[in-house]
PDB file of N, CA and C in Angstrom:
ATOM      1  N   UNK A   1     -30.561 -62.677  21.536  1.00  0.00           N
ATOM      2  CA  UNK A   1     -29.352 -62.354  22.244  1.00  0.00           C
ATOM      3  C   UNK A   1     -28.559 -63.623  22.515  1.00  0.00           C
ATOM      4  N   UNK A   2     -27.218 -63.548  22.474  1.00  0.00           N
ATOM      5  CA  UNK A   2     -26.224 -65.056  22.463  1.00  0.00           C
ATOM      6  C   UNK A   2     -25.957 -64.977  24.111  1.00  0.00           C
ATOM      7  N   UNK A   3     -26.398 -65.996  24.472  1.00  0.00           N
ATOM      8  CA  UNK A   3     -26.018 -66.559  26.146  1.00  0.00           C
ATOM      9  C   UNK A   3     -24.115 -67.002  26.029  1.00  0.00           C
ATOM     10  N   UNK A   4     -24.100 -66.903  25.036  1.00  0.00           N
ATOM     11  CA  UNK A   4     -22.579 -67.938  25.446  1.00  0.00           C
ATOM     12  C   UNK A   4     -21.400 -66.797  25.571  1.00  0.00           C
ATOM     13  N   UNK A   5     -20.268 -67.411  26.615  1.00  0.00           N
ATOM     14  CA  UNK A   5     -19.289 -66.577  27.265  1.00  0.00           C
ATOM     15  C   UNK A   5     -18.648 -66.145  25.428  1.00  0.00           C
ATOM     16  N   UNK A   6     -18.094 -64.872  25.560  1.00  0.00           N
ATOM     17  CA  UNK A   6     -17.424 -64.695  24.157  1.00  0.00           C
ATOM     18  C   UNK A   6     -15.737 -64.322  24.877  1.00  0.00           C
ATOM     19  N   UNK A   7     -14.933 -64.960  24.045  1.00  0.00           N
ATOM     20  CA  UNK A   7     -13.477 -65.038  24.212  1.00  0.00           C
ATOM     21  C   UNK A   7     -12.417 -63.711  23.479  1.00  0.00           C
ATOM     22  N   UNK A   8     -12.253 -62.728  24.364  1.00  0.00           N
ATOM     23  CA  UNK A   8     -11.601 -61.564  23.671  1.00  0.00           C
ATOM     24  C   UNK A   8     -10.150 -61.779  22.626  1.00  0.00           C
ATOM     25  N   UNK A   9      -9.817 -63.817  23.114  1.00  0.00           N
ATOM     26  CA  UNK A   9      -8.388 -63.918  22.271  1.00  0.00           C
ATOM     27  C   UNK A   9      -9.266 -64.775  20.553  1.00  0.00           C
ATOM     28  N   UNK A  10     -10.950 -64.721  20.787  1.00  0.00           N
ATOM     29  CA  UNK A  10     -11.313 -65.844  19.556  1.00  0.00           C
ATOM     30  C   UNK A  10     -10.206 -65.054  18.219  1.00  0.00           C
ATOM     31  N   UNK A  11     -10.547 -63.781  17.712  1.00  0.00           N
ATOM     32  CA  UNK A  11      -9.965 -63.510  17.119  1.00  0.00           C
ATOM     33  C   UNK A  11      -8.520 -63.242  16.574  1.00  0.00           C
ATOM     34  N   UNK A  12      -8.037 -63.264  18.094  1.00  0.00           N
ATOM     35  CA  UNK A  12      -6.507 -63.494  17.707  1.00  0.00           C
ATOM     36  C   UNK A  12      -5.814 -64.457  17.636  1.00  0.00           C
ATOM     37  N   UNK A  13      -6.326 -65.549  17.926  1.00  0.00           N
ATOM     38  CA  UNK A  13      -6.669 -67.058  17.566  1.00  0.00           C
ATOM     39  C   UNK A  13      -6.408 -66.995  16.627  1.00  0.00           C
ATOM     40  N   UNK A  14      -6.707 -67.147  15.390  1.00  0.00           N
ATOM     41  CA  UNK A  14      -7.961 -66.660  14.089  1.00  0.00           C
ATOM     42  C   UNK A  14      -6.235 -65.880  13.348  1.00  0.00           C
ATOM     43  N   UNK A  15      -6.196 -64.861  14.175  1.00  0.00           N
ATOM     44  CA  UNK A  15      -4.755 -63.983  13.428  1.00  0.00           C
ATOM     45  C   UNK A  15      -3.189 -64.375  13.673  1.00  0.00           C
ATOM     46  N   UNK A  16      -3.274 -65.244  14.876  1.00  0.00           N
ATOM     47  CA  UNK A  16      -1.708 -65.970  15.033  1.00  0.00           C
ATOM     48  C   UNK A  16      -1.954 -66.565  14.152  1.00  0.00           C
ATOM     49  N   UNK A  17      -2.541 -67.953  13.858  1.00  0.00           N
ATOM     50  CA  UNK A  17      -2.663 -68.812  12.978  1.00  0.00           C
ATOM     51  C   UNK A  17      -2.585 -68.765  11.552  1.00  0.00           C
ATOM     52  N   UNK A  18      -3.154 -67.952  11.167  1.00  0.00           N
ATOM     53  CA  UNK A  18      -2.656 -67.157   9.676  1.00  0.00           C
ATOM     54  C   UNK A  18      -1.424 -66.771   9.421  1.00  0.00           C
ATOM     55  N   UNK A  19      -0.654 -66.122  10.436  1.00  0.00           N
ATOM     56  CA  UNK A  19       0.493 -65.675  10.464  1.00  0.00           C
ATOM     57  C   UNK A  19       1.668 -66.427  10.428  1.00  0.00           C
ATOM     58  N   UNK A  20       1.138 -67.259  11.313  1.00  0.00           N
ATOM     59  CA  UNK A  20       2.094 -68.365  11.744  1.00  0.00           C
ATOM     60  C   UNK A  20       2.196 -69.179  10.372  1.00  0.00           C
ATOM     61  N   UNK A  21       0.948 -69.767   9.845  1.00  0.00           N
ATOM     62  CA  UNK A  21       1.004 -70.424   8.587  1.00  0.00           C
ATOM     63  C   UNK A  21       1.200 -69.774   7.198  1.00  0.00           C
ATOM     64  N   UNK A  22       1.287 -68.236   7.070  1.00  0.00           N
ATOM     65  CA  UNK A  22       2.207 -67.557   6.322  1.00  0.00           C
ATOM     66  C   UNK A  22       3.533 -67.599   6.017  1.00  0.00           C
ATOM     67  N   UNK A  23       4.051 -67.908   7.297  1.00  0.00           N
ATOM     68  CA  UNK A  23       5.617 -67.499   7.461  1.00  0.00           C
ATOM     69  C   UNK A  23       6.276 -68.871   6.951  1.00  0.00           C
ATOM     70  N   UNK A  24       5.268 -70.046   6.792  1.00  0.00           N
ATOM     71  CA  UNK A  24       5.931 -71.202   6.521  1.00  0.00           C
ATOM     72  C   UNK A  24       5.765 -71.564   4.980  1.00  0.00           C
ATOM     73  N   UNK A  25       6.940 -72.379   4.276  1.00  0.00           N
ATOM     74  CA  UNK A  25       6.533 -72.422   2.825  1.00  0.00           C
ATOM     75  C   UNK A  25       6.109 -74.265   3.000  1.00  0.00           C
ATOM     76  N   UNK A  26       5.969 -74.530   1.782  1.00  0.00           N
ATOM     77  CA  UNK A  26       5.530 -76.353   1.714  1.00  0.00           C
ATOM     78  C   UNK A  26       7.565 -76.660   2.350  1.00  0.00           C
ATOM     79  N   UNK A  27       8.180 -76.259   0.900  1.00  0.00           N
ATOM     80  CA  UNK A  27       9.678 -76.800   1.622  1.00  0.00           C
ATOM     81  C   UNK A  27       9.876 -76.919   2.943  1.00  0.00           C
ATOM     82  N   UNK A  28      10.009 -75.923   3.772  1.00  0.00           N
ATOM     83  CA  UNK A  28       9.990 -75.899   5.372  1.00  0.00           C
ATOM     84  C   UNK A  28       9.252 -76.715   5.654  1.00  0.00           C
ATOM     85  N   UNK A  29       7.954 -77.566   5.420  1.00  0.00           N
ATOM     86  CA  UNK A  29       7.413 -78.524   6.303  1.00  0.00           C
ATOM     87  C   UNK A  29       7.564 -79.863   5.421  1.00  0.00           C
ATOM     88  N   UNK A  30       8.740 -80.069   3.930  1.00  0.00           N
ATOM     89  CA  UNK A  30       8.856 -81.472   3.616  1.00  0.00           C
ATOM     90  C   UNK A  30       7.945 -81.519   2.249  1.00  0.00           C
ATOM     91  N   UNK A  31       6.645 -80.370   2.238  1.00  0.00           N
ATOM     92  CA  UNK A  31       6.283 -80.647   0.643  1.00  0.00           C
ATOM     93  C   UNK A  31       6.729 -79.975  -0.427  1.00  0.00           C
ATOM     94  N   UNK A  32       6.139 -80.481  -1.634  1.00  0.00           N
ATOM     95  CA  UNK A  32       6.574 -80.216  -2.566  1.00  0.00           C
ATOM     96  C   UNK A  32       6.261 -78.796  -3.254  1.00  0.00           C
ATOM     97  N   UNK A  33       7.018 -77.724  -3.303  1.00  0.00           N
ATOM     98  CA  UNK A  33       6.571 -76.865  -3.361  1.00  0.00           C
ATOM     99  C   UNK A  33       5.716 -76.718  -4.850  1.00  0.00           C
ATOM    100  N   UNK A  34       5.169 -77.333  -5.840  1.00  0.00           N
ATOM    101  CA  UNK A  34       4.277 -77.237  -6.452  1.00  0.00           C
ATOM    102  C   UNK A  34       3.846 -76.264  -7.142  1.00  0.00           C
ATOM    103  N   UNK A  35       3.130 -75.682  -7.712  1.00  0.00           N
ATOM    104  CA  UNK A  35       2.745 -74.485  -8.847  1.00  0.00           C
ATOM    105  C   UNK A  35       2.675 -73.183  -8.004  1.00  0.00           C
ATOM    106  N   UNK A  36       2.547 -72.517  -8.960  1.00  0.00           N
ATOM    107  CA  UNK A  36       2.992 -71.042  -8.374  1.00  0.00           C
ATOM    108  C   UNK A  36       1.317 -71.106  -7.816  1.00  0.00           C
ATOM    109  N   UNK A  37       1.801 -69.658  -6.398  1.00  0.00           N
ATOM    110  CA  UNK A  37       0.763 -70.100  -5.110  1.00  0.00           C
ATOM    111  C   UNK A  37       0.130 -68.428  -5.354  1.00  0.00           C
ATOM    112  N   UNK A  38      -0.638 -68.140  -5.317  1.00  0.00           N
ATOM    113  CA  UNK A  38      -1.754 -66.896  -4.725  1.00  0.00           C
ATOM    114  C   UNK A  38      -0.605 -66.088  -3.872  1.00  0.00           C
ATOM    115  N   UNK A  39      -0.377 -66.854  -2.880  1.00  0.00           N
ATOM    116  CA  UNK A  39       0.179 -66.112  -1.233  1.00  0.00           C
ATOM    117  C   UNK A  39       1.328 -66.732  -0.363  1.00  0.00           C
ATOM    118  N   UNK A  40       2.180 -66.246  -0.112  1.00  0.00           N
ATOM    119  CA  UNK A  40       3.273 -66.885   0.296  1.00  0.00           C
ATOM    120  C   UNK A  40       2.603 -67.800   1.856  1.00  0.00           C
ATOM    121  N   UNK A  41       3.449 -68.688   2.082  1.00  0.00           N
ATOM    122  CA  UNK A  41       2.658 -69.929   3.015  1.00  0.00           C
ATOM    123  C   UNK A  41       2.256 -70.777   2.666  1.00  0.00           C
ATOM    124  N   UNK A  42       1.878 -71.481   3.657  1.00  0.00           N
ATOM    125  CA  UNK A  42       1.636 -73.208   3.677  1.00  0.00           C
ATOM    126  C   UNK A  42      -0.363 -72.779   3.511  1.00  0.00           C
ATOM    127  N   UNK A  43      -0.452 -73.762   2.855  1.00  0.00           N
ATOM    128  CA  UNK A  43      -2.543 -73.670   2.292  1.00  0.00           C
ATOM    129  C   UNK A  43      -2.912 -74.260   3.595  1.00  0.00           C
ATOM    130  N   UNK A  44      -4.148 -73.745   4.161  1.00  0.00           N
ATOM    131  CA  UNK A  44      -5.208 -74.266   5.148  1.00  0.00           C
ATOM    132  C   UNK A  44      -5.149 -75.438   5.115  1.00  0.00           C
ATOM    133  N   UNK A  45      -5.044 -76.415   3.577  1.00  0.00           N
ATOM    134  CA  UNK A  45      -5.954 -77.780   3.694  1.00  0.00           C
ATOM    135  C   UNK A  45      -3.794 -78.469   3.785  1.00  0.00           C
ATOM    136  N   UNK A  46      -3.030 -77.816   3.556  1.00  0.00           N
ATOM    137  CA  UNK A  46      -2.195 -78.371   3.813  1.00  0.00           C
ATOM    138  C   UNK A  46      -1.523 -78.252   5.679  1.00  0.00           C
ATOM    139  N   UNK A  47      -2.232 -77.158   6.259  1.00  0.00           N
ATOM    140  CA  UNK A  47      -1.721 -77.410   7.544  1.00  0.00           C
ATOM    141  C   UNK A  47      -2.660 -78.228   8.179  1.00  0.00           C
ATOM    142  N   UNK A  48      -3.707 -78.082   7.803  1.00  0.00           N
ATOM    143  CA  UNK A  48      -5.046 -79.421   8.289  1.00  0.00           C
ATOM    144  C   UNK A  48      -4.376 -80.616   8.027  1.00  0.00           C
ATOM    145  N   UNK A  49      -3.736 -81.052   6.677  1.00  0.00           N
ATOM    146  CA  UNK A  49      -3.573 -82.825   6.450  1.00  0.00           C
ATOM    147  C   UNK A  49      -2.148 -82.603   7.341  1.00  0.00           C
ATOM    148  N   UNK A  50      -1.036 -81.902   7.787  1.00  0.00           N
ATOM    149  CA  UNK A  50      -0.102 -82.200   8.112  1.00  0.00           C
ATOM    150  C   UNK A  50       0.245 -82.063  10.403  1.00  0.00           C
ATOM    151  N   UNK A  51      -1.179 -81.519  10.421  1.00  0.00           N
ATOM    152  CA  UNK A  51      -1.330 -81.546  11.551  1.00  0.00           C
ATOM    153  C   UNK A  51      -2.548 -82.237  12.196  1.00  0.00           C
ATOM    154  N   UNK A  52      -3.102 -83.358  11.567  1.00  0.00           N
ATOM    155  CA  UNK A  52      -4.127 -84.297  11.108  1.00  0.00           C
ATOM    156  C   UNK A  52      -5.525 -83.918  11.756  1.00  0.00           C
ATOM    157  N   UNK A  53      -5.714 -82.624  11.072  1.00  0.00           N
ATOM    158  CA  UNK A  53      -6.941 -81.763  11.422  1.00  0.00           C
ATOM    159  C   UNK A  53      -7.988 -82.024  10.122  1.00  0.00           C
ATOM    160  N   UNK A  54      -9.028 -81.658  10.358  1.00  0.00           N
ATOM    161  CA  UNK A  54      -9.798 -81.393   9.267  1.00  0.00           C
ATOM    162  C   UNK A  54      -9.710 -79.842   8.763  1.00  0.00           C
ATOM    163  N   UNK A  55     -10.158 -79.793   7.470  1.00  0.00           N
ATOM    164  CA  UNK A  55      -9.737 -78.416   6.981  1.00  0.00           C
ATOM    165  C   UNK A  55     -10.869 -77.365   7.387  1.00  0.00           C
ATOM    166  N   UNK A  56     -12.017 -77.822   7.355  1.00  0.00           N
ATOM    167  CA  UNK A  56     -13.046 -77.170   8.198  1.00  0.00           C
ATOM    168  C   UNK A  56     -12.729 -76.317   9.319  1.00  0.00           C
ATOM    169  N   UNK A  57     -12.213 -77.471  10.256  1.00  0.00           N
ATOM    170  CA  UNK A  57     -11.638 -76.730  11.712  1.00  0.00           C
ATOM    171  C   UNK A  57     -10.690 -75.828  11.620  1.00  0.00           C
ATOM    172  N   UNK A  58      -9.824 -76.080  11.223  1.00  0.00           N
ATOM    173  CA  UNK A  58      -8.835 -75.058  10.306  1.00  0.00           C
ATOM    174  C   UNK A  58      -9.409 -73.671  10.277  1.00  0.00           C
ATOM    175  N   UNK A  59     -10.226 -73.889   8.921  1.00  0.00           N
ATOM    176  CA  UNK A  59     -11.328 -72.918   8.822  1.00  0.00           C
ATOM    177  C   UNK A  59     -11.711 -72.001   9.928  1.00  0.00           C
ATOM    178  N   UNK A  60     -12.354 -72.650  10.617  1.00  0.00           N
ATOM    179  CA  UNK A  60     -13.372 -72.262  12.032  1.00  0.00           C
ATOM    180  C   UNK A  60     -12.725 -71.738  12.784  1.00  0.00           C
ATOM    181  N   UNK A  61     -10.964 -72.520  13.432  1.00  0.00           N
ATOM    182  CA  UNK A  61     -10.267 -71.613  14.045  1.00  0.00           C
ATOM    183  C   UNK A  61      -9.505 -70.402  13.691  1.00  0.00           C
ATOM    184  N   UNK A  62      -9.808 -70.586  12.412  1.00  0.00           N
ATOM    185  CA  UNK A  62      -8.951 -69.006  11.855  1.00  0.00           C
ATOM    186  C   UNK A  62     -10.139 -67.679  11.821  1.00  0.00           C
ATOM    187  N   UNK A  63     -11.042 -68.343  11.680  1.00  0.00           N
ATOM    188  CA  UNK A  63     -12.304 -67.223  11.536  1.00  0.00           C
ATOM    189  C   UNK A  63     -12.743 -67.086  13.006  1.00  0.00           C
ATOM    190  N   UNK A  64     -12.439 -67.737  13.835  1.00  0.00           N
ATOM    191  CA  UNK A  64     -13.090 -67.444  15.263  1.00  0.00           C
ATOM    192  C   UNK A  64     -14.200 -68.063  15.947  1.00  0.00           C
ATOM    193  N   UNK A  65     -14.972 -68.985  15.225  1.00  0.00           N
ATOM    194  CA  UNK A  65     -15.944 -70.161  15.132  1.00  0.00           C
ATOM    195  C   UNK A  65     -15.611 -71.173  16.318  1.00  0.00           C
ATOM    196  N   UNK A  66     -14.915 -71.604  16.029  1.00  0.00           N
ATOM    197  CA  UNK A  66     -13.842 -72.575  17.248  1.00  0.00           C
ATOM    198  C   UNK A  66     -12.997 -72.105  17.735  1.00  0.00           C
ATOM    199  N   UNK A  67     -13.104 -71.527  19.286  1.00  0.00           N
ATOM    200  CA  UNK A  67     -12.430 -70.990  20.049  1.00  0.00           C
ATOM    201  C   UNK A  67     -11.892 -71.546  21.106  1.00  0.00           C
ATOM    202  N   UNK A  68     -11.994 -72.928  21.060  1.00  0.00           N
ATOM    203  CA  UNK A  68     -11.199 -73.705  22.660  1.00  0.00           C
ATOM    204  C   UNK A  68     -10.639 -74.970  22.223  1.00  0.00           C
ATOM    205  N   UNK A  69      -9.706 -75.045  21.143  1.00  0.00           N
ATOM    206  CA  UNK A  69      -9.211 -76.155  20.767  1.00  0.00           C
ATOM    207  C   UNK A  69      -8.553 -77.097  22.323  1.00  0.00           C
ATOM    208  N   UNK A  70      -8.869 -78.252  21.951  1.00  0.00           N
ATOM    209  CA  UNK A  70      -8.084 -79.015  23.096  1.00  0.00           C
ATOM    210  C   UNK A  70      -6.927 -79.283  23.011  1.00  0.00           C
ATOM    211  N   UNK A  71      -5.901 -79.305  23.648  1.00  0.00           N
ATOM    212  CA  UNK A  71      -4.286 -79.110  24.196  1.00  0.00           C
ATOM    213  C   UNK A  71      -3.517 -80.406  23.012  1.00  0.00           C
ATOM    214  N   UNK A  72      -4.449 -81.749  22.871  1.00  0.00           N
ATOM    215  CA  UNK A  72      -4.034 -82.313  21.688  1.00  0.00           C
ATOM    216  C   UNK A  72      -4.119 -81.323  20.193  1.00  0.00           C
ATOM    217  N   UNK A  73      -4.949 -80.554  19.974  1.00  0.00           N
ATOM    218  CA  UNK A  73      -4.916 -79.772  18.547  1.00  0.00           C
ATOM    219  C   UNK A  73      -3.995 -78.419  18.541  1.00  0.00           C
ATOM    220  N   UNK A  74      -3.831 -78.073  19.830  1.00  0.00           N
ATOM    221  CA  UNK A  74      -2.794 -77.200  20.574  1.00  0.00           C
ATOM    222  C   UNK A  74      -1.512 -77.801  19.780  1.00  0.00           C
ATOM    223  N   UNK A  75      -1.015 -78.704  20.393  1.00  0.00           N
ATOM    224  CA  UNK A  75      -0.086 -79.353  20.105  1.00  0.00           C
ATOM    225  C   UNK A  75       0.568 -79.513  19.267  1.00  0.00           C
ATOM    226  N   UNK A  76      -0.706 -79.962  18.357  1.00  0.00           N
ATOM    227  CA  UNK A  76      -0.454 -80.388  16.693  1.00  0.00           C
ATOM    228  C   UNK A  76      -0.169 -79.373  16.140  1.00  0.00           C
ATOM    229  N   UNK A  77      -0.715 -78.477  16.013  1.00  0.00           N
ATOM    230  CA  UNK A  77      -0.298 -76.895  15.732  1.00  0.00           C
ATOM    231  C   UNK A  77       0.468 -76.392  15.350  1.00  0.00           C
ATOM    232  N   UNK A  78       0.636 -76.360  17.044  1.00  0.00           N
ATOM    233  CA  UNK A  78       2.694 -75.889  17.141  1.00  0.00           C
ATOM    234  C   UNK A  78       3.171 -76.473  16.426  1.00  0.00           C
ATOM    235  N   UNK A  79       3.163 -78.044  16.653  1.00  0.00           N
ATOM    236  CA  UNK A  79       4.342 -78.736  16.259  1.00  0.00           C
ATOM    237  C   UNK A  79       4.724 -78.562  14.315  1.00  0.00           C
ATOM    238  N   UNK A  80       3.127 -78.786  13.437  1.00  0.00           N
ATOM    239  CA  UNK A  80       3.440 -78.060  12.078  1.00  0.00           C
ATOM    240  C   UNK A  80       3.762 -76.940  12.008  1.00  0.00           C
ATOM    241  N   UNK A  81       3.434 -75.644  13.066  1.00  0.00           N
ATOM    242  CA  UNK A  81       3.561 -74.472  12.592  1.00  0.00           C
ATOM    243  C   UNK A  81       5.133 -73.950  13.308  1.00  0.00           C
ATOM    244  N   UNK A  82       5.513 -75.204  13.632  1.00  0.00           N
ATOM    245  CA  UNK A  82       6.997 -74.733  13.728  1.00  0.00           C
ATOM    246  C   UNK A  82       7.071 -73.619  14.339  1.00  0.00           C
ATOM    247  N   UNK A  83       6.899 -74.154  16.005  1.00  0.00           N
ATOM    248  CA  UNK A  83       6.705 -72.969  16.582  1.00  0.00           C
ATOM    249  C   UNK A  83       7.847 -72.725  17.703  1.00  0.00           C
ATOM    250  N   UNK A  84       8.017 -71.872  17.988  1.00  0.00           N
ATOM    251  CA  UNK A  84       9.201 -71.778  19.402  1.00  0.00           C
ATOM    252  C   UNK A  84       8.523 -71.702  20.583  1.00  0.00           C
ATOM    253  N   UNK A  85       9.013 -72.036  21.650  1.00  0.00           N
ATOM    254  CA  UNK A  85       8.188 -72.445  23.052  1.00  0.00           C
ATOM    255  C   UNK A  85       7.591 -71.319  23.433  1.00  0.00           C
ATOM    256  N   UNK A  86       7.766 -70.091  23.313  1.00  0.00           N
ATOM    257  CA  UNK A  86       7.293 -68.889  23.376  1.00  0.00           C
ATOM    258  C   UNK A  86       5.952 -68.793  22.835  1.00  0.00           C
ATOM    259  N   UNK A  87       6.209 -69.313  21.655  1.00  0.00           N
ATOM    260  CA  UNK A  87       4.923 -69.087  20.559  1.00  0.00           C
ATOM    261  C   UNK A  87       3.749 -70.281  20.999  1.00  0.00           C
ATOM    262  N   UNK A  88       4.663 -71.172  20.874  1.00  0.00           N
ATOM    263  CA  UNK A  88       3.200 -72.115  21.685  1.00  0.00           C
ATOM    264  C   UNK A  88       2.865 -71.768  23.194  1.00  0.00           C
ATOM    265  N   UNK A  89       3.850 -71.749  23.875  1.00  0.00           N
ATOM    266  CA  UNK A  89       3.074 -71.151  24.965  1.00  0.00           C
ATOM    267  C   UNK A  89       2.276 -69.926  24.677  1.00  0.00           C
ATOM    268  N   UNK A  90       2.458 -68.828  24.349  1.00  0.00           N
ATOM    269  CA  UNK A  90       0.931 -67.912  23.752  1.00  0.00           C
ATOM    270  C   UNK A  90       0.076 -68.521  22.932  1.00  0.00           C
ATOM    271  N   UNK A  91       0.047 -69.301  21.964  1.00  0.00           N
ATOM    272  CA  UNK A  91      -0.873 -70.207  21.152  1.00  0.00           C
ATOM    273  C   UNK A  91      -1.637 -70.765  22.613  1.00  0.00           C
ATOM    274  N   UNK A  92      -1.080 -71.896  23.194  1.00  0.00           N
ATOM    275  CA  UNK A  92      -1.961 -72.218  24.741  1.00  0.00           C
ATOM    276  C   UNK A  92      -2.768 -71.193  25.251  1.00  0.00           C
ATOM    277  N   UNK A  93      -1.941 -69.887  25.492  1.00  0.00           N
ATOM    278  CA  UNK A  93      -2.657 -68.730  26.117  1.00  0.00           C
ATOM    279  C   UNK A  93      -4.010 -68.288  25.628  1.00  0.00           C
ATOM    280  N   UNK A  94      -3.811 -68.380  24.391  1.00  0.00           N
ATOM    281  CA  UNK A  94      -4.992 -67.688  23.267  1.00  0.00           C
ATOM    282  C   UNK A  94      -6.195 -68.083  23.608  1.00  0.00           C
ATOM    283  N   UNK A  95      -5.932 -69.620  23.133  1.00  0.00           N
ATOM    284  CA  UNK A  95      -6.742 -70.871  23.147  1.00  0.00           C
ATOM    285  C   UNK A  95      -7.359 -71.431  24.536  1.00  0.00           C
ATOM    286  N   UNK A  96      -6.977 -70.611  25.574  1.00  0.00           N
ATOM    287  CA  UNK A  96      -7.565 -70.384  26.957  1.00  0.00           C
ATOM    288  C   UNK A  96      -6.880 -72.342  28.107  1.00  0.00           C
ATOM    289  N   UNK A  97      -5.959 -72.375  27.318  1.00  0.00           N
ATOM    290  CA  UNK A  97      -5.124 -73.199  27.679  1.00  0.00           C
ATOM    291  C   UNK A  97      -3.770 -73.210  28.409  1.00  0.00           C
ATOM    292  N   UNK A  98      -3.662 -74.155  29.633  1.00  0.00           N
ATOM    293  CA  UNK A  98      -2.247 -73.913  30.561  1.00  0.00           C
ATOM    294  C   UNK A  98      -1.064 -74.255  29.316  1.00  0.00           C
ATOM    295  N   UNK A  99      -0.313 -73.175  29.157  1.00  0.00           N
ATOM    296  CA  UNK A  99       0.968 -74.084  28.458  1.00  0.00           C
ATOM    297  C   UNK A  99       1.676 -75.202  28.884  1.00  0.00           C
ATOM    298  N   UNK A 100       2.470 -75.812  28.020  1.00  0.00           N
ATOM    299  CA  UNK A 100       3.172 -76.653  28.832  1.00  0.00           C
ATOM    300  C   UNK A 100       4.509 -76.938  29.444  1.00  0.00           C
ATOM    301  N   UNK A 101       4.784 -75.103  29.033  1.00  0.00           N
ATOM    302  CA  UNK A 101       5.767 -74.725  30.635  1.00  0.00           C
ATOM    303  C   UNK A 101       5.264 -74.585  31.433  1.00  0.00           C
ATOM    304  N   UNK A 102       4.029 -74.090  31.775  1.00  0.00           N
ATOM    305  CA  UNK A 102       3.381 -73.471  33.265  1.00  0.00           C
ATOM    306  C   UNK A 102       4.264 -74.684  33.933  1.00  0.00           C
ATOM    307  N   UNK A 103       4.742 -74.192  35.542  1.00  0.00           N
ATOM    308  CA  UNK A 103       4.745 -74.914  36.515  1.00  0.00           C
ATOM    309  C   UNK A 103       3.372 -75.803  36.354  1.00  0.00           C
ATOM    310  N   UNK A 104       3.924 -77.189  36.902  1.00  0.00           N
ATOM    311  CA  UNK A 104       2.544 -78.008  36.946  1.00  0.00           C
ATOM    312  C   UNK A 104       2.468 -78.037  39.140  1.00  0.00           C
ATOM    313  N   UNK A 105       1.809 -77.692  39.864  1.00  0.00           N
ATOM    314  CA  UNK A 105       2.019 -77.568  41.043  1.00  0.00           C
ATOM    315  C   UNK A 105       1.252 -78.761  41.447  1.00  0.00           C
ATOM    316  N   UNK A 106       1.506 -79.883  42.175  1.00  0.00           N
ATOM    317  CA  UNK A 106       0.955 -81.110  43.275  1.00  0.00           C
ATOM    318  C   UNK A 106       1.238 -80.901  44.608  1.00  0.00           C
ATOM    319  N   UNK A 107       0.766 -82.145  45.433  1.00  0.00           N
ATOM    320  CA  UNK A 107       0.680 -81.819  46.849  1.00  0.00           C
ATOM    321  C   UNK A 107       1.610 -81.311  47.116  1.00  0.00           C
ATOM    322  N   UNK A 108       2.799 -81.677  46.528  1.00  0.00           N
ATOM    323  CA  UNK A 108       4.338 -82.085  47.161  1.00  0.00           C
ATOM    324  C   UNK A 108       4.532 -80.121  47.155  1.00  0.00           C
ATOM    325  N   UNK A 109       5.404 -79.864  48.042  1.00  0.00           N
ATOM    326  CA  UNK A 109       5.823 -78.152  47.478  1.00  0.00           C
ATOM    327  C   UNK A 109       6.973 -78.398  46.636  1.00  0.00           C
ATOM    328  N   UNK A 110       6.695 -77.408  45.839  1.00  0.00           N
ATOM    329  CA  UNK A 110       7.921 -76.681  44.830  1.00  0.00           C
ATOM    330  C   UNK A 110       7.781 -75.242  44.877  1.00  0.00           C
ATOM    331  N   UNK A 111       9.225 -74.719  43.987  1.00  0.00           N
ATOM    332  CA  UNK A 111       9.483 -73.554  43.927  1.00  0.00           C
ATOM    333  C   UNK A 111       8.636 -73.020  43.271  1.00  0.00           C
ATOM    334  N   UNK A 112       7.939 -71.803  43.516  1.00  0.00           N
ATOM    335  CA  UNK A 112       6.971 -71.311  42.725  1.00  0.00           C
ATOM    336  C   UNK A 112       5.448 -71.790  42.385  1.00  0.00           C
ATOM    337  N   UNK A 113       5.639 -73.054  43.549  1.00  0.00           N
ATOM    338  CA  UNK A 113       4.156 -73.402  43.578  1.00  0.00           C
ATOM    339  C   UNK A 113       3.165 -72.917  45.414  1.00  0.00           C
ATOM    340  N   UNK A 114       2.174 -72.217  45.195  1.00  0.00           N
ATOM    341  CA  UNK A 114       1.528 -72.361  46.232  1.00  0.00           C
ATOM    342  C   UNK A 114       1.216 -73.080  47.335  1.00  0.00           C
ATOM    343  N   UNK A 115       0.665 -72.991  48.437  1.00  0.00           N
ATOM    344  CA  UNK A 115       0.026 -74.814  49.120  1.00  0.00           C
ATOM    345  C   UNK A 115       0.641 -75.619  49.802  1.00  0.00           C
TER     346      UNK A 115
END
């Protein structure tokens, strides 16, 4: 039996990410669009070298394997998968991560912060 917490977004993790890297061609991110492709989109090992991931992880987060990327691979992400603040903020969400609109709340009060 698996002791470890299981994440109801691992898989949709796993299905933004595909999607997201569907919708993009090499042109849209600067490469060369190159020989005719299988599937419309940018290749795994090309959003890995352009978001300076390994293609493995890639891998792992599309299949559901790696489910808590840290807010730096967050980042990187978005930023190749050409994302709108919407989209990365749910990418954050997925990935069990504060976006980086959330209000950030400190001692001091603000609007919409607690405390």
């Amino acid at each position: 039996m698996d002791a470890r917490p299981t994440s109801a977004g691992a898989g949709e993790l796993g299905e933004l990410l595909r999607t997201w890297r569907d919708r993009l061609s090499p042109l849209d991110v600067g490469l060369p669009a190159g020989d005719t492709r299988r599937a419309a989109g940018l290749r795994r090992e090309e959003l890995a070298m352009l978001a300076g991931l390994s293609v493995d992880y890639v891998v792992r987060l599309e299949q559901g394997r790696a489910r808590r990327p840290s807010a730096q691979v967050a980042a990187a992400l978005a930023r190749t998968l050409q994302l709108s603040d919407a989209e990365r903020d749910h990418l954050y969400v997925v990935a069990g991560l504060l976006p980086p609109s959330a209000p950030r709340c400190r001692r001091t009060s603000r609007p919409g912060c607690s405390g």
